[in-house]
PDB file of N, CA and C in Angstrom:
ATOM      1  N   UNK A   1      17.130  23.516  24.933  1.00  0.00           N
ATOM      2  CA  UNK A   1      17.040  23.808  23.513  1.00  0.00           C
ATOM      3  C   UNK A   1      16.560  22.543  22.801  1.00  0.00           C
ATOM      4  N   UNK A   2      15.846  22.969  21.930  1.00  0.00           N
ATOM      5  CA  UNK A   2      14.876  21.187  20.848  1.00  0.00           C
ATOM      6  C   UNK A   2      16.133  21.136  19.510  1.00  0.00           C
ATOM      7  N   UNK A   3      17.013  19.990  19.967  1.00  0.00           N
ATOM      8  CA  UNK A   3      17.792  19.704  18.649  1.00  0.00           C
ATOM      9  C   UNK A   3      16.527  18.915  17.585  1.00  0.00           C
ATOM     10  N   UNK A   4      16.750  19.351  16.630  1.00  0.00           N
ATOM     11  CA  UNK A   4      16.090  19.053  15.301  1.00  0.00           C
ATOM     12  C   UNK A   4      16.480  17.299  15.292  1.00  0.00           C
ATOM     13  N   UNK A   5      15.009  16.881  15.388  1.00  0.00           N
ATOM     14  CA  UNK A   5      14.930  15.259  15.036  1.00  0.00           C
ATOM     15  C   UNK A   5      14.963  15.244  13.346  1.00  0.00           C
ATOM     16  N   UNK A   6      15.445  13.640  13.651  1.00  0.00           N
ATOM     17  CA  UNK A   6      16.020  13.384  12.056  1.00  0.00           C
ATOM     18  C   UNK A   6      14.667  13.593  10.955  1.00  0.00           C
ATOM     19  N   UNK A   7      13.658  13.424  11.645  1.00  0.00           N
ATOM     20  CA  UNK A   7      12.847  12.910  10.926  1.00  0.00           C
ATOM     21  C   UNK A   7      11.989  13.958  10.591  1.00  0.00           C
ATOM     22  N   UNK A   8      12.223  15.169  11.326  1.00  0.00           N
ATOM     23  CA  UNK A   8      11.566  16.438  11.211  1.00  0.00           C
ATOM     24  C   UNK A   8      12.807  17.117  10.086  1.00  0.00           C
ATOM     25  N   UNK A   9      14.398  16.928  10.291  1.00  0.00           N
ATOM     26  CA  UNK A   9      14.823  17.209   8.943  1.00  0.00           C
ATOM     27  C   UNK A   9      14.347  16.513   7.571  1.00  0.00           C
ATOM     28  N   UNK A  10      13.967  15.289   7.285  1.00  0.00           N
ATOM     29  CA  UNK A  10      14.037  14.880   6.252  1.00  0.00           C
ATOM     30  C   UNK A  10      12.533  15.162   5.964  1.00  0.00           C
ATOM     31  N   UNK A  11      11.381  15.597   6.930  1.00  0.00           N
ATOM     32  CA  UNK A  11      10.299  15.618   5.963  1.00  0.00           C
ATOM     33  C   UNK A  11      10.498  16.824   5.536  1.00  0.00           C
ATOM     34  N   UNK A  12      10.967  18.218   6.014  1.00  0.00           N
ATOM     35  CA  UNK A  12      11.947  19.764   5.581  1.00  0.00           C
ATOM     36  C   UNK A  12      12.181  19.406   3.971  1.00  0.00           C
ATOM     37  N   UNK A  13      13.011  18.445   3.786  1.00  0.00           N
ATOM     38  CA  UNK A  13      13.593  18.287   2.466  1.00  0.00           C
ATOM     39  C   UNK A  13      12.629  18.141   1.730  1.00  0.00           C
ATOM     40  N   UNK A  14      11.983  16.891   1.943  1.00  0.00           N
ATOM     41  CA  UNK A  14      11.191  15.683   1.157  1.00  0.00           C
ATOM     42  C   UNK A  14       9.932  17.595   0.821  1.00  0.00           C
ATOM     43  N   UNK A  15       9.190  18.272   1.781  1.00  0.00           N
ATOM     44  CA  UNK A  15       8.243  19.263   1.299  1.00  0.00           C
ATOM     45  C   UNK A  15       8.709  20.110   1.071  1.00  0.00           C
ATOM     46  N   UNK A  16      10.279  20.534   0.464  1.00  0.00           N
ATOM     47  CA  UNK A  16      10.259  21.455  -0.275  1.00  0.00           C
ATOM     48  C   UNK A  16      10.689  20.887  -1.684  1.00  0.00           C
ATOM     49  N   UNK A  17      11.670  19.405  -1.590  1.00  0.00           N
ATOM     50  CA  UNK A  17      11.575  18.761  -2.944  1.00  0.00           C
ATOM     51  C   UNK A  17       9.727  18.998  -3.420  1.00  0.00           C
ATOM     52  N   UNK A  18       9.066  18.868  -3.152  1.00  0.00           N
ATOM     53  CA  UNK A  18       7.828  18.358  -3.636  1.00  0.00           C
ATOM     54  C   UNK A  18       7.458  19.457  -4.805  1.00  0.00           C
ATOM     55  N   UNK A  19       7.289  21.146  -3.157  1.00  0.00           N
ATOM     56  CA  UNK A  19       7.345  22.431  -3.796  1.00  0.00           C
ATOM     57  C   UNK A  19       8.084  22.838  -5.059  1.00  0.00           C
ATOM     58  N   UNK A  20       9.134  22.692  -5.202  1.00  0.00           N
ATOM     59  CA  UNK A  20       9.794  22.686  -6.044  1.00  0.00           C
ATOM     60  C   UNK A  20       9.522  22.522  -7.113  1.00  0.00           C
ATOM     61  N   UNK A  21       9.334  20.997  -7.129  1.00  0.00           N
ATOM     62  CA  UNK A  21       8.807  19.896  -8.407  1.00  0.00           C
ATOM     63  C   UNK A  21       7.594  20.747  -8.825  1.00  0.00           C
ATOM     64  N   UNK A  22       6.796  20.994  -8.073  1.00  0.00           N
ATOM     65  CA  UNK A  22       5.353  21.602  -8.483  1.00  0.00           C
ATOM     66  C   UNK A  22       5.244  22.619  -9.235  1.00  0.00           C
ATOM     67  N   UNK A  23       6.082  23.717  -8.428  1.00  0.00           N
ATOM     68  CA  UNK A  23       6.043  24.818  -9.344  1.00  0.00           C
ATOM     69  C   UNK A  23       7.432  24.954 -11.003  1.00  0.00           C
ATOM     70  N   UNK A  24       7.671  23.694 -11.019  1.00  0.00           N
ATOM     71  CA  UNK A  24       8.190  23.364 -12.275  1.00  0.00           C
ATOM     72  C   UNK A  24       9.580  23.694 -11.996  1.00  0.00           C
ATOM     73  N   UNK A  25      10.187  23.897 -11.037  1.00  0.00           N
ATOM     74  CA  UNK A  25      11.593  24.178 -10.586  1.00  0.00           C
ATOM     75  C   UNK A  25      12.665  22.859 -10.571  1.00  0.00           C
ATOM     76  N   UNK A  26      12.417  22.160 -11.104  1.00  0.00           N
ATOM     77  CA  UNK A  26      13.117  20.668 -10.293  1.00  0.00           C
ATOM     78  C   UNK A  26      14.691  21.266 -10.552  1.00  0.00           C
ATOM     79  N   UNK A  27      15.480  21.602 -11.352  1.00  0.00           N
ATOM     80  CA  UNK A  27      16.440  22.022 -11.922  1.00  0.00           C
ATOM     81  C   UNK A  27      17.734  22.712 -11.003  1.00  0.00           C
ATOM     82  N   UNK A  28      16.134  24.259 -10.221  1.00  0.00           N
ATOM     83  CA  UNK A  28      16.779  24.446  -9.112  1.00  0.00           C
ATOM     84  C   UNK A  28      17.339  23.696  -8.039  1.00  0.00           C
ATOM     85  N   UNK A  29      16.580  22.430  -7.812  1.00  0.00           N
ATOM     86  CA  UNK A  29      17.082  21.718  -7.018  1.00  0.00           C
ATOM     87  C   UNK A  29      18.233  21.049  -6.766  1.00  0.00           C
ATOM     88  N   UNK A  30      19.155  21.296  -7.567  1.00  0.00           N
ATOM     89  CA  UNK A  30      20.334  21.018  -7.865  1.00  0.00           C
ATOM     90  C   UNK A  30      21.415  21.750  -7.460  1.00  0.00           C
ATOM     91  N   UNK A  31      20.639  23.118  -7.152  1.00  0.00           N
ATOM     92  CA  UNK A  31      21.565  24.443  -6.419  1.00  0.00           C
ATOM     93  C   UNK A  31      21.632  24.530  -4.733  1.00  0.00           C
ATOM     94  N   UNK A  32      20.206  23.481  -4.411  1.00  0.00           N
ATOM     95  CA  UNK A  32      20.059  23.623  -3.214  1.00  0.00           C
ATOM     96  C   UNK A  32      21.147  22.648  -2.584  1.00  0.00           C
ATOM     97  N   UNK A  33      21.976  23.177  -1.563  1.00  0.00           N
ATOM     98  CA  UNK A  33      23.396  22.142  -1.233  1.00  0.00           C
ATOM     99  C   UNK A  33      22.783  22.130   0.278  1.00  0.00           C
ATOM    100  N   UNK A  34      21.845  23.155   1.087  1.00  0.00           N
ATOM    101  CA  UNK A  34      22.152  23.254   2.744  1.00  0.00           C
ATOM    102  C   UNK A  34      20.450  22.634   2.948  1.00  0.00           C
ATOM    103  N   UNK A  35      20.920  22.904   4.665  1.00  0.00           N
ATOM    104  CA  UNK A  35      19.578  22.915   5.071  1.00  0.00           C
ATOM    105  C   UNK A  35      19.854  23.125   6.841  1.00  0.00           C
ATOM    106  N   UNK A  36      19.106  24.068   7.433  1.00  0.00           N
ATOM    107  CA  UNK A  36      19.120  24.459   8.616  1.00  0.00           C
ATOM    108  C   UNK A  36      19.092  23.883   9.740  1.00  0.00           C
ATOM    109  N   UNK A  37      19.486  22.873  11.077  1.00  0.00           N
ATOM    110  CA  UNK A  37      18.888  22.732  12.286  1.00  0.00           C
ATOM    111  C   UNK A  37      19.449  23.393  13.402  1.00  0.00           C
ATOM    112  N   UNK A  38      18.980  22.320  14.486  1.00  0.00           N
ATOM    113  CA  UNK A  38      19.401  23.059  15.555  1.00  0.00           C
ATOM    114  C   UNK A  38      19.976  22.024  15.774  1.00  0.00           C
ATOM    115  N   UNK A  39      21.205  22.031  15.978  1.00  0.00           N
ATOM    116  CA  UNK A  39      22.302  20.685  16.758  1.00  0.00           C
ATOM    117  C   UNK A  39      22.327  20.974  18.314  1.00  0.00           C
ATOM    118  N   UNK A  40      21.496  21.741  18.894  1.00  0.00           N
ATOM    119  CA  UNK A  40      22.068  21.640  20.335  1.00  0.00           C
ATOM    120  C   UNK A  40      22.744  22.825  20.869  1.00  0.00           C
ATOM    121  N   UNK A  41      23.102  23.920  20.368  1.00  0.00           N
ATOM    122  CA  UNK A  41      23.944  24.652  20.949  1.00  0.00           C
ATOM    123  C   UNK A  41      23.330  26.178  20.929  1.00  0.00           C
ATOM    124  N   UNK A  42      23.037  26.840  21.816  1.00  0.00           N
ATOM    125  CA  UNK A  42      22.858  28.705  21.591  1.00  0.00           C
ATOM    126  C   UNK A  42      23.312  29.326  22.281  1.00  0.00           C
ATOM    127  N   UNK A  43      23.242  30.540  22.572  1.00  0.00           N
ATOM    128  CA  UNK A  43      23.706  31.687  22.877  1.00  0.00           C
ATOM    129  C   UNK A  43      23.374  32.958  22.826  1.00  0.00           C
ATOM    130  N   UNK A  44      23.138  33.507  23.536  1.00  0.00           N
ATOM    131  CA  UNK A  44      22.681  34.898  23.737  1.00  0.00           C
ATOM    132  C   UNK A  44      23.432  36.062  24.761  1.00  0.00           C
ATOM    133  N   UNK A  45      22.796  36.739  24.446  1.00  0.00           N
ATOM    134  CA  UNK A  45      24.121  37.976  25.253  1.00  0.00           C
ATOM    135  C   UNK A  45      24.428  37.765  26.857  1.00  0.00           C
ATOM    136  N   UNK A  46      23.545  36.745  27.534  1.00  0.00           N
ATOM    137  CA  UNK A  46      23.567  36.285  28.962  1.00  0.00           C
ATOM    138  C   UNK A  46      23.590  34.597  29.409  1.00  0.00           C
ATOM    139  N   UNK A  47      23.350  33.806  28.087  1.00  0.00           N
ATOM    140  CA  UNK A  47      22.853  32.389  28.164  1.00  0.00           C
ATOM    141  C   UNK A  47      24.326  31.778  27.473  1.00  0.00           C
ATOM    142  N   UNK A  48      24.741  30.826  27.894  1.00  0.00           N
ATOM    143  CA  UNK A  48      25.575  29.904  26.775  1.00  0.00           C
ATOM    144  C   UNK A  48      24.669  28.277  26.896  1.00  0.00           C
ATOM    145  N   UNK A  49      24.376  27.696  25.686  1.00  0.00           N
ATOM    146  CA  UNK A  49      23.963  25.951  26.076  1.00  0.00           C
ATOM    147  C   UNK A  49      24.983  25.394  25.569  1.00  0.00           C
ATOM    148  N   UNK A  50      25.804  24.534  26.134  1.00  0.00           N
ATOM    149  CA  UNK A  50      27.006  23.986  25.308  1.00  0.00           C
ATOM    150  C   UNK A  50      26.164  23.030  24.161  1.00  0.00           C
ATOM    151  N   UNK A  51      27.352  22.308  23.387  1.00  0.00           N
ATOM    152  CA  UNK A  51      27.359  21.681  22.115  1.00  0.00           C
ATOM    153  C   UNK A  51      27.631  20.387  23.367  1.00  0.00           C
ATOM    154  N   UNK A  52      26.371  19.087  23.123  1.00  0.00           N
ATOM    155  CA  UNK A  52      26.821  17.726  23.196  1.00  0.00           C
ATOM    156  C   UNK A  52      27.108  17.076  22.188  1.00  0.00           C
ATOM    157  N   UNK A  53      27.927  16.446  21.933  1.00  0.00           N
ATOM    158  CA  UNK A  53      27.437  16.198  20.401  1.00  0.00           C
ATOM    159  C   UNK A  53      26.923  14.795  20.383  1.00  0.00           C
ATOM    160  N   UNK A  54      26.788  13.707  21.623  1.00  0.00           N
ATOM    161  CA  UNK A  54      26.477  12.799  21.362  1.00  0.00           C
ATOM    162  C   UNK A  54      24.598  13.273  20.963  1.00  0.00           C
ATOM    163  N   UNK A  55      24.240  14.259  21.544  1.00  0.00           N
ATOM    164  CA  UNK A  55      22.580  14.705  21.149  1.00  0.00           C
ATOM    165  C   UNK A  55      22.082  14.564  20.224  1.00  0.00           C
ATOM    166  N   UNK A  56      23.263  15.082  18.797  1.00  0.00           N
ATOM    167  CA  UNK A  56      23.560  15.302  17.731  1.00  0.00           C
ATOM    168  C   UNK A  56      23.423  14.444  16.681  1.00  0.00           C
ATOM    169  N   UNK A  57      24.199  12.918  17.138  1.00  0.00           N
ATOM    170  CA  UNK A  57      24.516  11.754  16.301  1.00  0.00           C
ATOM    171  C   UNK A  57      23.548  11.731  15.533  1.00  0.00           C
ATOM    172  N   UNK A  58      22.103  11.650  15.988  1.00  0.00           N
ATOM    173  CA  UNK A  58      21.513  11.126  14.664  1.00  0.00           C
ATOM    174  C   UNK A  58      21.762  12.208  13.570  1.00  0.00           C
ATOM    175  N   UNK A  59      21.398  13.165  13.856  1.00  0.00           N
ATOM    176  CA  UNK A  59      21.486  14.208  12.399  1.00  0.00           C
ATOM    177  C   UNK A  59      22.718  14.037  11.788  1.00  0.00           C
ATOM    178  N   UNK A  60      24.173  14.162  12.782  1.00  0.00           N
ATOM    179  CA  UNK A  60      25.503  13.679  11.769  1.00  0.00           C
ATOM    180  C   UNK A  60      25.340  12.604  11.265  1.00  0.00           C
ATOM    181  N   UNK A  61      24.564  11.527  11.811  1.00  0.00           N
ATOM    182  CA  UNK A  61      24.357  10.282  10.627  1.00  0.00           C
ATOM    183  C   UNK A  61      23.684  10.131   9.395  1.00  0.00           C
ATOM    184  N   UNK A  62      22.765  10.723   9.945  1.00  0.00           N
ATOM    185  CA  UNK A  62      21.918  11.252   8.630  1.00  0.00           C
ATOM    186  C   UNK A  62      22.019  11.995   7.489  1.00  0.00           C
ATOM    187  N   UNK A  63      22.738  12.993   7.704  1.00  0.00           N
ATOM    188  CA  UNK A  63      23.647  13.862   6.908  1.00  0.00           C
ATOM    189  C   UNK A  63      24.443  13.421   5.848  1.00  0.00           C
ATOM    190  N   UNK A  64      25.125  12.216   6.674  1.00  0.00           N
ATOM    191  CA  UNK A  64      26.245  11.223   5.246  1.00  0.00           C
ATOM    192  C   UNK A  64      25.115  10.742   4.490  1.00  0.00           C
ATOM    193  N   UNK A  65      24.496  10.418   4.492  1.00  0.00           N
ATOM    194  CA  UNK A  65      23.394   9.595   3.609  1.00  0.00           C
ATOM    195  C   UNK A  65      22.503  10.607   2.538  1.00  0.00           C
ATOM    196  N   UNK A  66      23.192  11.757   2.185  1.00  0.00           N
ATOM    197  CA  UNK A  66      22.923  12.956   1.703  1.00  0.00           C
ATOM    198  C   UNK A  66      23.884  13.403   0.504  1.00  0.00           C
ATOM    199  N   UNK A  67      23.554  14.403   0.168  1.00  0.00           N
ATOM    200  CA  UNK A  67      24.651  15.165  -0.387  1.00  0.00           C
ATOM    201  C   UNK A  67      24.832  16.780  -0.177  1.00  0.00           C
ATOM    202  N   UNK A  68      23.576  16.784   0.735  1.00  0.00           N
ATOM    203  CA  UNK A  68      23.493  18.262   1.465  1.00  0.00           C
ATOM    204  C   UNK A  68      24.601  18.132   2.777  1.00  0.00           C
ATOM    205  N   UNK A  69      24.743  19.576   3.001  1.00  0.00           N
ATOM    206  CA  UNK A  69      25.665  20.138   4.527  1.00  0.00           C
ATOM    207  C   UNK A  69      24.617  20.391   5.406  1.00  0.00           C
ATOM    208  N   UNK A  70      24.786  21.141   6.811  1.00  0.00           N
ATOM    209  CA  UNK A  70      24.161  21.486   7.003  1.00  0.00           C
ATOM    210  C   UNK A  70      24.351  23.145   7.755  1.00  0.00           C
ATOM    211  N   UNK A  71      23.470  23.777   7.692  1.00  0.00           N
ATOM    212  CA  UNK A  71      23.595  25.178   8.150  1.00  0.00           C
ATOM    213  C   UNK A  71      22.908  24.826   9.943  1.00  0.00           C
ATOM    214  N   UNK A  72      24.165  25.280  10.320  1.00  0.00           N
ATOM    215  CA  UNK A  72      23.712  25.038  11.981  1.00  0.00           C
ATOM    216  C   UNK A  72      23.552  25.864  12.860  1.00  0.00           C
ATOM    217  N   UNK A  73      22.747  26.487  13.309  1.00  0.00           N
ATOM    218  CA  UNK A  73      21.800  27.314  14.107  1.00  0.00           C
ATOM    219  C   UNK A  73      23.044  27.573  15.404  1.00  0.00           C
ATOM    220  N   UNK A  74      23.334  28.916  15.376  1.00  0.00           N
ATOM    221  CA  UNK A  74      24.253  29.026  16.582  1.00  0.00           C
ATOM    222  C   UNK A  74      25.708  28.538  16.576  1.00  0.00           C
ATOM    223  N   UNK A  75      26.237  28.051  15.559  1.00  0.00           N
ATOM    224  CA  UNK A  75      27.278  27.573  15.683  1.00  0.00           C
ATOM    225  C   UNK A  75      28.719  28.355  15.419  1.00  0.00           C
ATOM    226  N   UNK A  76      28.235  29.212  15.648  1.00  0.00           N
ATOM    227  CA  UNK A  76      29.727  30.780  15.490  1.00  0.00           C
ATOM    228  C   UNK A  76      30.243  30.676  16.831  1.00  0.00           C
ATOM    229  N   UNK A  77      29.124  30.341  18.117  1.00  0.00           N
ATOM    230  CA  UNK A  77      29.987  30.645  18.972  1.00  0.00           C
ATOM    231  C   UNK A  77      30.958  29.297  19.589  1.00  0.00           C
ATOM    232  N   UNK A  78      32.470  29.866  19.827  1.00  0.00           N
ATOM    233  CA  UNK A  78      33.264  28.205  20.012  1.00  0.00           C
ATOM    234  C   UNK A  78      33.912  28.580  21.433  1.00  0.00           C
ATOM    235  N   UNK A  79      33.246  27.416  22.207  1.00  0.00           N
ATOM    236  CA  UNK A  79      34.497  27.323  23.826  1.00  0.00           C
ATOM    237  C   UNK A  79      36.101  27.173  23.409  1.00  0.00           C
ATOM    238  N   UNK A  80      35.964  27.617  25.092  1.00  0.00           N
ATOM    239  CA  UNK A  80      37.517  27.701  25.046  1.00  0.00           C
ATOM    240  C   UNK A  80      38.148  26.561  24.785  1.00  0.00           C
ATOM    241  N   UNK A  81      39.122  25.815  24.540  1.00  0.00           N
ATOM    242  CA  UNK A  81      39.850  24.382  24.406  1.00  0.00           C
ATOM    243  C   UNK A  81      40.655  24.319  25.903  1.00  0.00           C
TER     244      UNK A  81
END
């Protein structure tokens, strides 16, 4: 599975801030709190990929340096403990 590089999240942001701005929305931008990747983990009715999370680090680092969350691709399904 391709966990989402940091740098492919932040240009995500940076071109839809732009969009935004353009079509005279900046305002909305204030509503926008998420933003989508893939941390590493899926699942399908025959497949499990576990969660590493050291894979992860950069995007959780990146994330604090924000004020967005993030919406994470696959992440409903949870192993056993």
């Amino acid at each position: 599975v391709h966990i989402t590089h940091v740098e492919d999240t932040a240009n995500t942001l940076r071109t839809h801030q732009k969009a935004f701005i353009a079509r005279g929305l900046t305002e909305a931008l204030t509503r926008v709190i998420a933003i989508v990747v893939q941390p590493g983990v899926e699942f399908d009715h025959s497949n499990i990929i576990h969660y590493q999370p050291q894979e992860a680090q950069p995007l959780a680092q990146w994330i604090e340096n924000t004020r967005m969350v993030y919406e994470a691709h696959s992440t409903d399904y949870q192993t056993r403990t």
